[in-house]
PDB file of N, CA and C in Angstrom:
ATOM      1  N   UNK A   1     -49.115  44.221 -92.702  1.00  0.00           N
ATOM      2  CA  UNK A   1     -49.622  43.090 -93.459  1.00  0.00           C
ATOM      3  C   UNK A   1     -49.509  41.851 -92.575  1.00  0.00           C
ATOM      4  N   UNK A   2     -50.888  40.799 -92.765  1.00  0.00           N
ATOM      5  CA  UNK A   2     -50.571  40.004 -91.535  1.00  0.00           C
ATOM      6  C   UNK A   2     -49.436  38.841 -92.153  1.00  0.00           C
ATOM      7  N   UNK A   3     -49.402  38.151 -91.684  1.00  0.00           N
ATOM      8  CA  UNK A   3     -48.665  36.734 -91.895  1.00  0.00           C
ATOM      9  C   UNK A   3     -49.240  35.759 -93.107  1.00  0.00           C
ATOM     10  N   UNK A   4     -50.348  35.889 -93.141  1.00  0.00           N
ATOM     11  CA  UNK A   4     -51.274  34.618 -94.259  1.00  0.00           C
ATOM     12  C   UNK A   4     -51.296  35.464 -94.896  1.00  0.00           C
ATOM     13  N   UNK A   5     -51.477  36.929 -95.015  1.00  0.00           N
ATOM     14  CA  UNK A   5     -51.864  37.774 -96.455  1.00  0.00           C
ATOM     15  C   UNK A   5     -50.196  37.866 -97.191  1.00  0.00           C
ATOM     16  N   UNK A   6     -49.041  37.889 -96.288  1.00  0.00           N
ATOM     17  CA  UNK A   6     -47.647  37.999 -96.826  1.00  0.00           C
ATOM     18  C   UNK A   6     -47.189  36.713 -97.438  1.00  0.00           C
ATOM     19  N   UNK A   7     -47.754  35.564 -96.956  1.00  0.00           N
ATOM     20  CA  UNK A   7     -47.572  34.295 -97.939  1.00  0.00           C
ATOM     21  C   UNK A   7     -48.252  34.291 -98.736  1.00  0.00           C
ATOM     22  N   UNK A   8     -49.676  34.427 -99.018  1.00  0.00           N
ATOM     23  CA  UNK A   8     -50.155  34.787-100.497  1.00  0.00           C
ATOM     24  C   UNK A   8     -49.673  35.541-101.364  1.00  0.00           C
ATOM     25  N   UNK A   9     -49.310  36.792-100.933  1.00  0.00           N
ATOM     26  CA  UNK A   9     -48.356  37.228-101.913  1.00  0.00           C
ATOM     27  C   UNK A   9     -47.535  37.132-102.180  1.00  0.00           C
ATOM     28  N   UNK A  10     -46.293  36.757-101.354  1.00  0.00           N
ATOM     29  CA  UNK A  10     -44.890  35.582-101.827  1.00  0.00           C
ATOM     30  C   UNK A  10     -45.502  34.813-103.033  1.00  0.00           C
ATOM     31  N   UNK A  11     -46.529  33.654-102.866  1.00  0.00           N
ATOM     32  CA  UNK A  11     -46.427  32.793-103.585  1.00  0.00           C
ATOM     33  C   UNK A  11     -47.083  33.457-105.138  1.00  0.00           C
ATOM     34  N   UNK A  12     -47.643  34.493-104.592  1.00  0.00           N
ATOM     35  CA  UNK A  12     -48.392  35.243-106.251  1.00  0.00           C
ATOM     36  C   UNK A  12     -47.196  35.760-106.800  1.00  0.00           C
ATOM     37  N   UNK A  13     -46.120  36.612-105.975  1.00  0.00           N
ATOM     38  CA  UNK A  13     -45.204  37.431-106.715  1.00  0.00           C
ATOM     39  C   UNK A  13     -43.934  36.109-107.524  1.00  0.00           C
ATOM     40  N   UNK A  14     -44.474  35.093-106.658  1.00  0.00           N
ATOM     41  CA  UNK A  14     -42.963  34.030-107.573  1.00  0.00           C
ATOM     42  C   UNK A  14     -43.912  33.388-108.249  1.00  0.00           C
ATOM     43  N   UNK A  15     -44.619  33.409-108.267  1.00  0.00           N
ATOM     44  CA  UNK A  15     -45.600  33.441-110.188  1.00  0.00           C
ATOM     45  C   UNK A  15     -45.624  33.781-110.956  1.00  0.00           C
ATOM     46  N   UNK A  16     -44.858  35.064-110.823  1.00  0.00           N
ATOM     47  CA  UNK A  16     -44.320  35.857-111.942  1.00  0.00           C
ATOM     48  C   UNK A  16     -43.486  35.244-112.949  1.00  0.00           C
ATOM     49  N   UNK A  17     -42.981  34.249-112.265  1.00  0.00           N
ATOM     50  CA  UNK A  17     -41.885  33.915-112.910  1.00  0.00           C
ATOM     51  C   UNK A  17     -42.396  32.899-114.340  1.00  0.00           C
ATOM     52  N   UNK A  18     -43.739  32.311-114.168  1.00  0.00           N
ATOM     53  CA  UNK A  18     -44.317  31.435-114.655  1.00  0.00           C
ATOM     54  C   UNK A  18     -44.695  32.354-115.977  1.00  0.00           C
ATOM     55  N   UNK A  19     -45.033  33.868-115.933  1.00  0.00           N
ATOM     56  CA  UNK A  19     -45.504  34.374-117.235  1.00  0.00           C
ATOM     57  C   UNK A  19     -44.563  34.747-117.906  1.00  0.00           C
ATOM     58  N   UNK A  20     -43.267  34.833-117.240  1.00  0.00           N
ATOM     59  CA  UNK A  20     -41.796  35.112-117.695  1.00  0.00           C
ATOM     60  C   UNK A  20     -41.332  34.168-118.756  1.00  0.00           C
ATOM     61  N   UNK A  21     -41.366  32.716-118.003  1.00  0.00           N
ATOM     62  CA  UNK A  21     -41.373  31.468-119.159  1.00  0.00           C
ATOM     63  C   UNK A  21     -42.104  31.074-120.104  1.00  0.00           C
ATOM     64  N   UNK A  22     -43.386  31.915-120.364  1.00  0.00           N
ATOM     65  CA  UNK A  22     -44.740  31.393-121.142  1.00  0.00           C
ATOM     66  C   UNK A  22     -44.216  32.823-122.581  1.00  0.00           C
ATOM     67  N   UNK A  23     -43.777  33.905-122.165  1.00  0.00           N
ATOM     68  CA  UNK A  23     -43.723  34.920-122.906  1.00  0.00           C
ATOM     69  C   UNK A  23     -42.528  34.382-123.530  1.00  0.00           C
ATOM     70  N   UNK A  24     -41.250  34.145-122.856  1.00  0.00           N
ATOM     71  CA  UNK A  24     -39.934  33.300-123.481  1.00  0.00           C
ATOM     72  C   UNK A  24     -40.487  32.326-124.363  1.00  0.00           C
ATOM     73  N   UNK A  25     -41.084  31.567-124.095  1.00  0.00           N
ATOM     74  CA  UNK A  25     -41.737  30.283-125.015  1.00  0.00           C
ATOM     75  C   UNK A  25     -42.121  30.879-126.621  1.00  0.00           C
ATOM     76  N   UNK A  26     -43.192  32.201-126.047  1.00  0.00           N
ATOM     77  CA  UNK A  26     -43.687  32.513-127.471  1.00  0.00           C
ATOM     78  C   UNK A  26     -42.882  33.008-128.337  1.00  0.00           C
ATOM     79  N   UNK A  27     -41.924  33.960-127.634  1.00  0.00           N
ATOM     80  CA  UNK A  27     -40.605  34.362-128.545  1.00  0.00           C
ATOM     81  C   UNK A  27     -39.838  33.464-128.991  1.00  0.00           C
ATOM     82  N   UNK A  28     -39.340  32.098-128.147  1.00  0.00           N
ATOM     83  CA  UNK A  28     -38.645  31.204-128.731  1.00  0.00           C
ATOM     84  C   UNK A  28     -39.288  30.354-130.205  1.00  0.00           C
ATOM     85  N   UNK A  29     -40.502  30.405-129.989  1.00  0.00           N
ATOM     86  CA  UNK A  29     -41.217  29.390-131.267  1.00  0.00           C
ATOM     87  C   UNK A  29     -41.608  30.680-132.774  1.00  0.00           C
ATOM     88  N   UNK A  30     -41.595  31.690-131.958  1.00  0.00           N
ATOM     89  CA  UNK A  30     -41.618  33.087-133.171  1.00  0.00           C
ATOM     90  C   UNK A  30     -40.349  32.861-133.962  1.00  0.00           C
ATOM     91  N   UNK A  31     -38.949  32.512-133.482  1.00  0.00           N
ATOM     92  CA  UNK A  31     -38.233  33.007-133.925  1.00  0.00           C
ATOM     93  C   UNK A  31     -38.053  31.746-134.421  1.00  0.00           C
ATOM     94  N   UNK A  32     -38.266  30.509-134.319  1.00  0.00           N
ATOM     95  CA  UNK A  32     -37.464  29.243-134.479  1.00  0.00           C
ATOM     96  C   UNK A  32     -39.192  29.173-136.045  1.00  0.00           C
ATOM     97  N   UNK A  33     -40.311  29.547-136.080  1.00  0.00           N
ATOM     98  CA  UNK A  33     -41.359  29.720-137.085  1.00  0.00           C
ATOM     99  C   UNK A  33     -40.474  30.355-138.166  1.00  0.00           C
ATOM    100  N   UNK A  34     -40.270  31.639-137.670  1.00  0.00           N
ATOM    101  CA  UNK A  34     -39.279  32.067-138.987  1.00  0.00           C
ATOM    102  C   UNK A  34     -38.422  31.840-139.285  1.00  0.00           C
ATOM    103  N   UNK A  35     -37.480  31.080-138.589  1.00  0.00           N
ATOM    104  CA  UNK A  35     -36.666  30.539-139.637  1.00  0.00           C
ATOM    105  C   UNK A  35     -36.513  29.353-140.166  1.00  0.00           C
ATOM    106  N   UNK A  36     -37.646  28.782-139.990  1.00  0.00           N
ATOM    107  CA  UNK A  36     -38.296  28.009-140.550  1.00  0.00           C
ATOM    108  C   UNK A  36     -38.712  28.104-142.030  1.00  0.00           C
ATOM    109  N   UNK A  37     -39.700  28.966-141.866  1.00  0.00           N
ATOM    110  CA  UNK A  37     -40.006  30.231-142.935  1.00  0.00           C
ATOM    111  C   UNK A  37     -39.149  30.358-143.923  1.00  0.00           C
ATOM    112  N   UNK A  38     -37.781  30.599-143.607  1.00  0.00           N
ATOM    113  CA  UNK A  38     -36.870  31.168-144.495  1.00  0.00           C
ATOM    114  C   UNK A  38     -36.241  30.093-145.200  1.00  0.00           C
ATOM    115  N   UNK A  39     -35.429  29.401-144.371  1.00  0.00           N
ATOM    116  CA  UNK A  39     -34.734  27.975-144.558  1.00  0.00           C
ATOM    117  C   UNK A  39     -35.449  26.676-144.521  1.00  0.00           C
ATOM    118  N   UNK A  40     -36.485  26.254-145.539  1.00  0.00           N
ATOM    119  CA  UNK A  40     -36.879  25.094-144.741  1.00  0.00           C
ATOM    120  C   UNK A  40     -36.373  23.760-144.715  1.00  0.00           C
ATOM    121  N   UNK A  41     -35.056  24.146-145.133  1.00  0.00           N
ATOM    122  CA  UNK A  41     -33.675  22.989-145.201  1.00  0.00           C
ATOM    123  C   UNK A  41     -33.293  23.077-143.736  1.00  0.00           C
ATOM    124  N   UNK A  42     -33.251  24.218-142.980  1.00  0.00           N
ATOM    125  CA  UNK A  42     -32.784  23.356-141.511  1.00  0.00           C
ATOM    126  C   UNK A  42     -33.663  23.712-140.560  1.00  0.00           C
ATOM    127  N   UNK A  43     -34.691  23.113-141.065  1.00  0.00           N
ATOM    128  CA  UNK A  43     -36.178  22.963-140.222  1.00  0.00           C
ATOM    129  C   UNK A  43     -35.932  21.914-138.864  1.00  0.00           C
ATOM    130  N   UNK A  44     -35.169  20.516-139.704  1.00  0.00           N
ATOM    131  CA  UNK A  44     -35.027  19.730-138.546  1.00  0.00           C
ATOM    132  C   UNK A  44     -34.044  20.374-137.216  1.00  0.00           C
ATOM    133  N   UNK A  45     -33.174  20.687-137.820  1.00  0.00           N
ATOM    134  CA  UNK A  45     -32.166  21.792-136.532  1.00  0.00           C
ATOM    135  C   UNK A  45     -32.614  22.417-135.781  1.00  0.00           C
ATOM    136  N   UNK A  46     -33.107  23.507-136.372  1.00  0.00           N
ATOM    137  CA  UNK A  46     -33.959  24.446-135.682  1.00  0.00           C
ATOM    138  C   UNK A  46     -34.946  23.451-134.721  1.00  0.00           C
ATOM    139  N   UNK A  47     -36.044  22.576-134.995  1.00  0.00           N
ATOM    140  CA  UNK A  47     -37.122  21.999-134.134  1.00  0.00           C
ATOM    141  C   UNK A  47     -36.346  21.701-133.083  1.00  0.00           C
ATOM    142  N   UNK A  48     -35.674  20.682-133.283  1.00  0.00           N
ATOM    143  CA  UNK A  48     -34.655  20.304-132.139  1.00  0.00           C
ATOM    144  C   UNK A  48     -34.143  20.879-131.239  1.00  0.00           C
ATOM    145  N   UNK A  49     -33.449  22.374-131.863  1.00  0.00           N
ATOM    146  CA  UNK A  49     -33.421  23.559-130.819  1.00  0.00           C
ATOM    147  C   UNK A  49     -33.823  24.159-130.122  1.00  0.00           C
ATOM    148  N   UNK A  50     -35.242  24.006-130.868  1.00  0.00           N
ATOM    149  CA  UNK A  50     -36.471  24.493-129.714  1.00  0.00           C
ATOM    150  C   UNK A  50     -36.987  23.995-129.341  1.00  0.00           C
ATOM    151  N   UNK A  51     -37.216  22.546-129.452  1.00  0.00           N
ATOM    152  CA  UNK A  51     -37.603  21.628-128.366  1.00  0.00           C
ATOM    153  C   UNK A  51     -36.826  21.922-127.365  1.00  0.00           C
ATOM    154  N   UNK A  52     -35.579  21.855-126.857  1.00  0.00           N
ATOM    155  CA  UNK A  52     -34.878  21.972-126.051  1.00  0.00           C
ATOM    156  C   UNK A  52     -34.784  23.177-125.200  1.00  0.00           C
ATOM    157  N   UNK A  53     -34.772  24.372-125.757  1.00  0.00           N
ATOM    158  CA  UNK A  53     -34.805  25.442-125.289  1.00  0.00           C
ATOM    159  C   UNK A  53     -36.604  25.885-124.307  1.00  0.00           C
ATOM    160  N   UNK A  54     -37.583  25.159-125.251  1.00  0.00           N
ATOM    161  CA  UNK A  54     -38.883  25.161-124.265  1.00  0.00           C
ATOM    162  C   UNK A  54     -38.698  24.246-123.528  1.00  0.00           C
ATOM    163  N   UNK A  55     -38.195  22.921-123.419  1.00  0.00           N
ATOM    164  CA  UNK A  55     -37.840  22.746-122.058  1.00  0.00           C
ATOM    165  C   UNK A  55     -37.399  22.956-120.839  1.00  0.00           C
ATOM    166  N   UNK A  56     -36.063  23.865-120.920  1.00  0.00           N
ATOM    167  CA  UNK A  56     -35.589  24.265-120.112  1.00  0.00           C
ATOM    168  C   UNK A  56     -36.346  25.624-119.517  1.00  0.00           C
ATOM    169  N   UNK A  57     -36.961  26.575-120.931  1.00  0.00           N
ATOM    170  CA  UNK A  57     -37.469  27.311-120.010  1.00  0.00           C
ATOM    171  C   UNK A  57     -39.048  26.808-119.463  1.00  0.00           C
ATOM    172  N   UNK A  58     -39.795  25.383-119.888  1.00  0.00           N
ATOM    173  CA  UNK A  58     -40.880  25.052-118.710  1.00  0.00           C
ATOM    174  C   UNK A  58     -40.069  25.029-117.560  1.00  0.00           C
ATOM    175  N   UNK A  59     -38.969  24.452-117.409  1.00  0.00           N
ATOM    176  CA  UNK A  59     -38.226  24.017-116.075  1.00  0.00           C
ATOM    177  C   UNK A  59     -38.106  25.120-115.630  1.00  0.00           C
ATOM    178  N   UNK A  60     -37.701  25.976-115.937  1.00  0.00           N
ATOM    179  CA  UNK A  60     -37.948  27.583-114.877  1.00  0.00           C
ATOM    180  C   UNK A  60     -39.386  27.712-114.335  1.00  0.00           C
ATOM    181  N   UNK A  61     -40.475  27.741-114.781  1.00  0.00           N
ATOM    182  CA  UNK A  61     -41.550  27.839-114.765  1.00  0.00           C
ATOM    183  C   UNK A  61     -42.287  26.646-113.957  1.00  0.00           C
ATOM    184  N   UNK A  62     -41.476  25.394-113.718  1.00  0.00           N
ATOM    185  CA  UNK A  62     -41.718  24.505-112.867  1.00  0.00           C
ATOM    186  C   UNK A  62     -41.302  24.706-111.240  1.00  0.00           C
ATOM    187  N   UNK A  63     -39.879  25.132-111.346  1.00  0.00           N
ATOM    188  CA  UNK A  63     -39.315  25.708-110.399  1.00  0.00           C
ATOM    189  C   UNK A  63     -40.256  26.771-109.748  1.00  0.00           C
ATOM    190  N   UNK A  64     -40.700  27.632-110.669  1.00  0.00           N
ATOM    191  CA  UNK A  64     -41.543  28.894-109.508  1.00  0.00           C
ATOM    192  C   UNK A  64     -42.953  28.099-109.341  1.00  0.00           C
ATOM    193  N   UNK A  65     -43.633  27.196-109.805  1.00  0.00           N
ATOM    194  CA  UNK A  65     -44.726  26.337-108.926  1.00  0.00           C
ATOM    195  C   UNK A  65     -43.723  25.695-107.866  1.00  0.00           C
ATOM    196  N   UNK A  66     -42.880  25.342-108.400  1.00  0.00           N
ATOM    197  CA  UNK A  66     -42.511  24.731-106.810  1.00  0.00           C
ATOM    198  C   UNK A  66     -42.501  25.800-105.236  1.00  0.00           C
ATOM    199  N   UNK A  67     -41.298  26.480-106.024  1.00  0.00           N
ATOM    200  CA  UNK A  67     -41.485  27.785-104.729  1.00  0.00           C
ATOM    201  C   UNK A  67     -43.198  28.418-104.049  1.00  0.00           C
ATOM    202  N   UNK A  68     -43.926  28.244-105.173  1.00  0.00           N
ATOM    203  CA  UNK A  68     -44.579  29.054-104.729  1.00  0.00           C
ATOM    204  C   UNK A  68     -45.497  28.618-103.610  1.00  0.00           C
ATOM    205  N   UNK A  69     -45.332  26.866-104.027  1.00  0.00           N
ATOM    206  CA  UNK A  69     -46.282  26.082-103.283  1.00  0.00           C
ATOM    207  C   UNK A  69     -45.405  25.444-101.857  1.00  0.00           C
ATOM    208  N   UNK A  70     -44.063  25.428-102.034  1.00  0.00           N
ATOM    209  CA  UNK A  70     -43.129  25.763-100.769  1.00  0.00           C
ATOM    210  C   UNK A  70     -43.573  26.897-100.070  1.00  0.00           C
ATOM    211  N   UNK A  71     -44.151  28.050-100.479  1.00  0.00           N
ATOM    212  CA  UNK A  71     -43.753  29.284 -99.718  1.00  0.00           C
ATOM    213  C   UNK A  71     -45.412  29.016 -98.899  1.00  0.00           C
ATOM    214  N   UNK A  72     -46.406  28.451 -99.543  1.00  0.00           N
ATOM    215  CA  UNK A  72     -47.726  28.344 -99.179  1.00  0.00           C
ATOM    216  C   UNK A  72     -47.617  26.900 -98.231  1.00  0.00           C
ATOM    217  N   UNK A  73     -47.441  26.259 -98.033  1.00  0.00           N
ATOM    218  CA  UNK A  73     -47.316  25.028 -97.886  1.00  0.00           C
ATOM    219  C   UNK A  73     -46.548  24.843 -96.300  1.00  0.00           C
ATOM    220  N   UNK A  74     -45.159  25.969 -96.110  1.00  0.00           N
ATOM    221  CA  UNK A  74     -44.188  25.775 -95.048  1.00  0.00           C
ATOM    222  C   UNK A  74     -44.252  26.768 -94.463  1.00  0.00           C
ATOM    223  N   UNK A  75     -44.128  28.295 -94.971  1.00  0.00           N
ATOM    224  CA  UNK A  75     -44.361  29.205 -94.099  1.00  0.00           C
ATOM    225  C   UNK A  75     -45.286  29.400 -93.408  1.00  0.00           C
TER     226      UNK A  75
END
């Protein structure tokens, strides 16, 4: 494999990481919907929780654009 085809795929395979955080996201708002659903007395709690929690995991998902465009960019 040459050199430019092994950095394209570096930067495709740490992209992965980006559908990793998008699938986390949907599970996090599935679960924070239902219990919503159930309780809608601690609706405000819950939002809050998951505001927070999709933040951190965009920030994973920010992190692998970063790498990926490090790995394209320097190598």
């Amino acid at each position: 494999m040459e050199a430019e085809a092994a950095k394209y795929f570096g930067a495709g395979l740490t992209m992965m990481g980006a559908i990793g955080a998008g699938l986390g996201i949907g599970v996090l708002v599935n679960g924070a919907m239902q219990g919503i659903s159930r309780n809608p007395e601690a609706s405000g709690t819950l939002q809050m929780n998951m505001i927070i929690g999709i933040a951190f995991t965009e920030a994973i998902a920010i992190y692998c654009l970063v790498v990926a465009l490090l790995i394209l960019l320097v190598a």
